[in-house]
Protein backbone atom coordinates (compact mmCIF):
# COMPACT_ATOMS: atom_id res chain seq x y z
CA UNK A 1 5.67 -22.30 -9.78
CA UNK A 2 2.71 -21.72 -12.19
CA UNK A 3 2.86 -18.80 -14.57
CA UNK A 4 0.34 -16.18 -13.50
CA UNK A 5 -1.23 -13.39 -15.53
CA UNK A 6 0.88 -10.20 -15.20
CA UNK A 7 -2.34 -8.37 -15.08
CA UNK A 8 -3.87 -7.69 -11.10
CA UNK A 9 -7.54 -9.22 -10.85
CA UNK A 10 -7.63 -9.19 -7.31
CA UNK A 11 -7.73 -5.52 -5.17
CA UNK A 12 -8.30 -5.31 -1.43
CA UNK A 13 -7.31 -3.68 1.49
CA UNK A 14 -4.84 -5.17 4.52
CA UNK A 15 -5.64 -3.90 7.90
CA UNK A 16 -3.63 -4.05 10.95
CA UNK A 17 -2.63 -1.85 14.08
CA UNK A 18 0.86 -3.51 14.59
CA UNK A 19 2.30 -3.63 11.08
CA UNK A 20 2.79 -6.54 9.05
CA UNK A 21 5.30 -8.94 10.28
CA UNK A 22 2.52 -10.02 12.54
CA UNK A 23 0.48 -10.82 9.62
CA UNK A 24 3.20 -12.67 7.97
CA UNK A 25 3.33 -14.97 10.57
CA UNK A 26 -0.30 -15.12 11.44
CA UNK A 27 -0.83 -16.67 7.53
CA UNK A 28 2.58 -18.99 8.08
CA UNK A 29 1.41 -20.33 11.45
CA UNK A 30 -2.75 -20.68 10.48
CA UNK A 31 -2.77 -21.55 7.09
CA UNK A 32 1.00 -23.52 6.79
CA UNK A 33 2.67 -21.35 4.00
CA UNK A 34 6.12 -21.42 4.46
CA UNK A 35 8.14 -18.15 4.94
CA UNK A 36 8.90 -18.60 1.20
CA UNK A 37 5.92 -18.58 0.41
CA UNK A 38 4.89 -15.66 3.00
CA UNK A 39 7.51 -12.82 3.66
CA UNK A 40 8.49 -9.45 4.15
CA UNK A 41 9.92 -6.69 2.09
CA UNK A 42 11.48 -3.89 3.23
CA UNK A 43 12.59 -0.85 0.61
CA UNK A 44 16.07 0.19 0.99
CA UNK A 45 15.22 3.86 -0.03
CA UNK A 46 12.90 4.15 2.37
CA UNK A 47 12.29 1.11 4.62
CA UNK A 48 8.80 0.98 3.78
CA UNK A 49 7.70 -2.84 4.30
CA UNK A 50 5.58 -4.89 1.34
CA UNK A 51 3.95 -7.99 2.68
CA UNK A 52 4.44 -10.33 -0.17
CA UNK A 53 2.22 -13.53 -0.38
CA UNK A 54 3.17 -15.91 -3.22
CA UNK A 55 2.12 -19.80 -4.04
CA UNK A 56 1.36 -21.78 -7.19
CA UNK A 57 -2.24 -20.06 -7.47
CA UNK A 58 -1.47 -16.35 -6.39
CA UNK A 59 0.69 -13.53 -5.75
CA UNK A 60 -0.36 -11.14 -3.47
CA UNK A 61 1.29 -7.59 -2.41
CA UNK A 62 0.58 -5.32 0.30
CA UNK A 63 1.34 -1.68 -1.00
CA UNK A 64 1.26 1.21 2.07
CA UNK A 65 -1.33 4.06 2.29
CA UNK A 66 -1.28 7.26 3.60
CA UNK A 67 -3.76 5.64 6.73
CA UNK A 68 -1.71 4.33 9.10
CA UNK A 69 -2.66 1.02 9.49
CA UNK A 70 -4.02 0.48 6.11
CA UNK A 71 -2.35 -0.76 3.07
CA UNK A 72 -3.41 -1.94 -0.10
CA UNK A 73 -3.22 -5.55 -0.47
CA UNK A 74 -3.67 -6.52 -4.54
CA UNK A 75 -2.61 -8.97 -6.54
CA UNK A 76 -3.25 -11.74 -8.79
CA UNK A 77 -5.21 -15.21 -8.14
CA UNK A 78 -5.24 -17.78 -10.83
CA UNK A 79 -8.72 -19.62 -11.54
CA UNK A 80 -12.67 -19.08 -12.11
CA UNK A 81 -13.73 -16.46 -9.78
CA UNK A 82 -15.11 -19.26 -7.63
CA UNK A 83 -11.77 -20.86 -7.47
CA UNK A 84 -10.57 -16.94 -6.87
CA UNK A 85 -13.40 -16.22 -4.26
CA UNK A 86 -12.06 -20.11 -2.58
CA UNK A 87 -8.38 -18.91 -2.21
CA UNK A 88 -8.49 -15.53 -0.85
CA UNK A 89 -11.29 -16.64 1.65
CA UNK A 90 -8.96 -18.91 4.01
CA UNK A 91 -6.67 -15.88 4.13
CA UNK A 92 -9.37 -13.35 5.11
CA UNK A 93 -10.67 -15.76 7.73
CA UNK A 94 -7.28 -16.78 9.18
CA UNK A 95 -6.55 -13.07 9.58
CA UNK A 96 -9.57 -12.13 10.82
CA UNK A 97 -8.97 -14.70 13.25
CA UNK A 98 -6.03 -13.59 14.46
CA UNK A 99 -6.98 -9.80 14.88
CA UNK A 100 -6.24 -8.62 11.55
CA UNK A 101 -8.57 -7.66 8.02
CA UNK A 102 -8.42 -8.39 4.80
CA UNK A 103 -11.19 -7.42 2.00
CA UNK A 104 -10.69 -8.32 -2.01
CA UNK A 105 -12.72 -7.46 -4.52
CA UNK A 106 -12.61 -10.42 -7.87
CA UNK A 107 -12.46 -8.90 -11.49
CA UNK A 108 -12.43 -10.33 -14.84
CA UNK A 109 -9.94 -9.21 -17.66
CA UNK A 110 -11.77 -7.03 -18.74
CA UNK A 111 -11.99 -5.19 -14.97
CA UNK A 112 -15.56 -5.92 -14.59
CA UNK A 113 -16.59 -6.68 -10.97
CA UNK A 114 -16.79 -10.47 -10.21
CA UNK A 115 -17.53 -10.80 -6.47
CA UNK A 116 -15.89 -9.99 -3.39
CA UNK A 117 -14.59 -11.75 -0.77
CA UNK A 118 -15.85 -11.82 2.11
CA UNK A 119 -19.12 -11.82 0.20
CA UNK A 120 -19.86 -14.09 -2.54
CA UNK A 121 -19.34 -14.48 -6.46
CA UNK A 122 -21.76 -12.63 -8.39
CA UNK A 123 -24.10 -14.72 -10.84
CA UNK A 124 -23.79 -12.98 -14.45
């Protein structure tokens, strides 16, 4: 697998009303990622689950909130921010096809706002 930046340039929100094994295998079954490549996480402290998306171009990690229903989803995506803005798009269209939402906003390194997805890359 490719070496990512450590550093997060991707932050969005996951939404769904019936947790997130759903989601899992909404992405598995829509967009073929593998349950390696897609799974869940569950804390043994306190069973809290972490959706965990993770392929040669991103990592991805769903983090909860105190909305129920809600739960951070950030991450890091390797590439331009139109290569960026090209693979978080499938996701947030397979889940929003499947009952779910997903919103990411793109930065730069040094954390200045890029684009957002759904949306578009902003021109400098």
């Amino acid at each position: 697998m490719t070496q990512l930046s450590p550093v997060s340039n991707v932050f969005g929100f996951l939404h769904s009303s019936v947790g997130l094994q759903p989601v899992a295998a909404a992405l598995c079954s829509k967009l073929g990622l593998t349950p390696e490549q897609v799974w869940i996480k569950r804390s043994s402290f306190d069973g809290i689950e972490t959706l965990l998306i993770e392929t040669d171009s991103c990592v991805l990690e769903s983090l909860p909130t105190e909305t129920s229903g809600t739960w951070l989803f950030n991450g890091m995506v390797d590439g331009t921010a139109t290569e960026i803005f090209e693979t978080l798009l499938p996701i947030v269209q397979q889940l929003d096809e499947a009952g779910y939402s997903a919103t990411f906003e793109i930065y730069d390194a040094a954390f200045r706002l890029l684009g957002k997805c759904p949306g578009s890359v902003l021109t400098p």
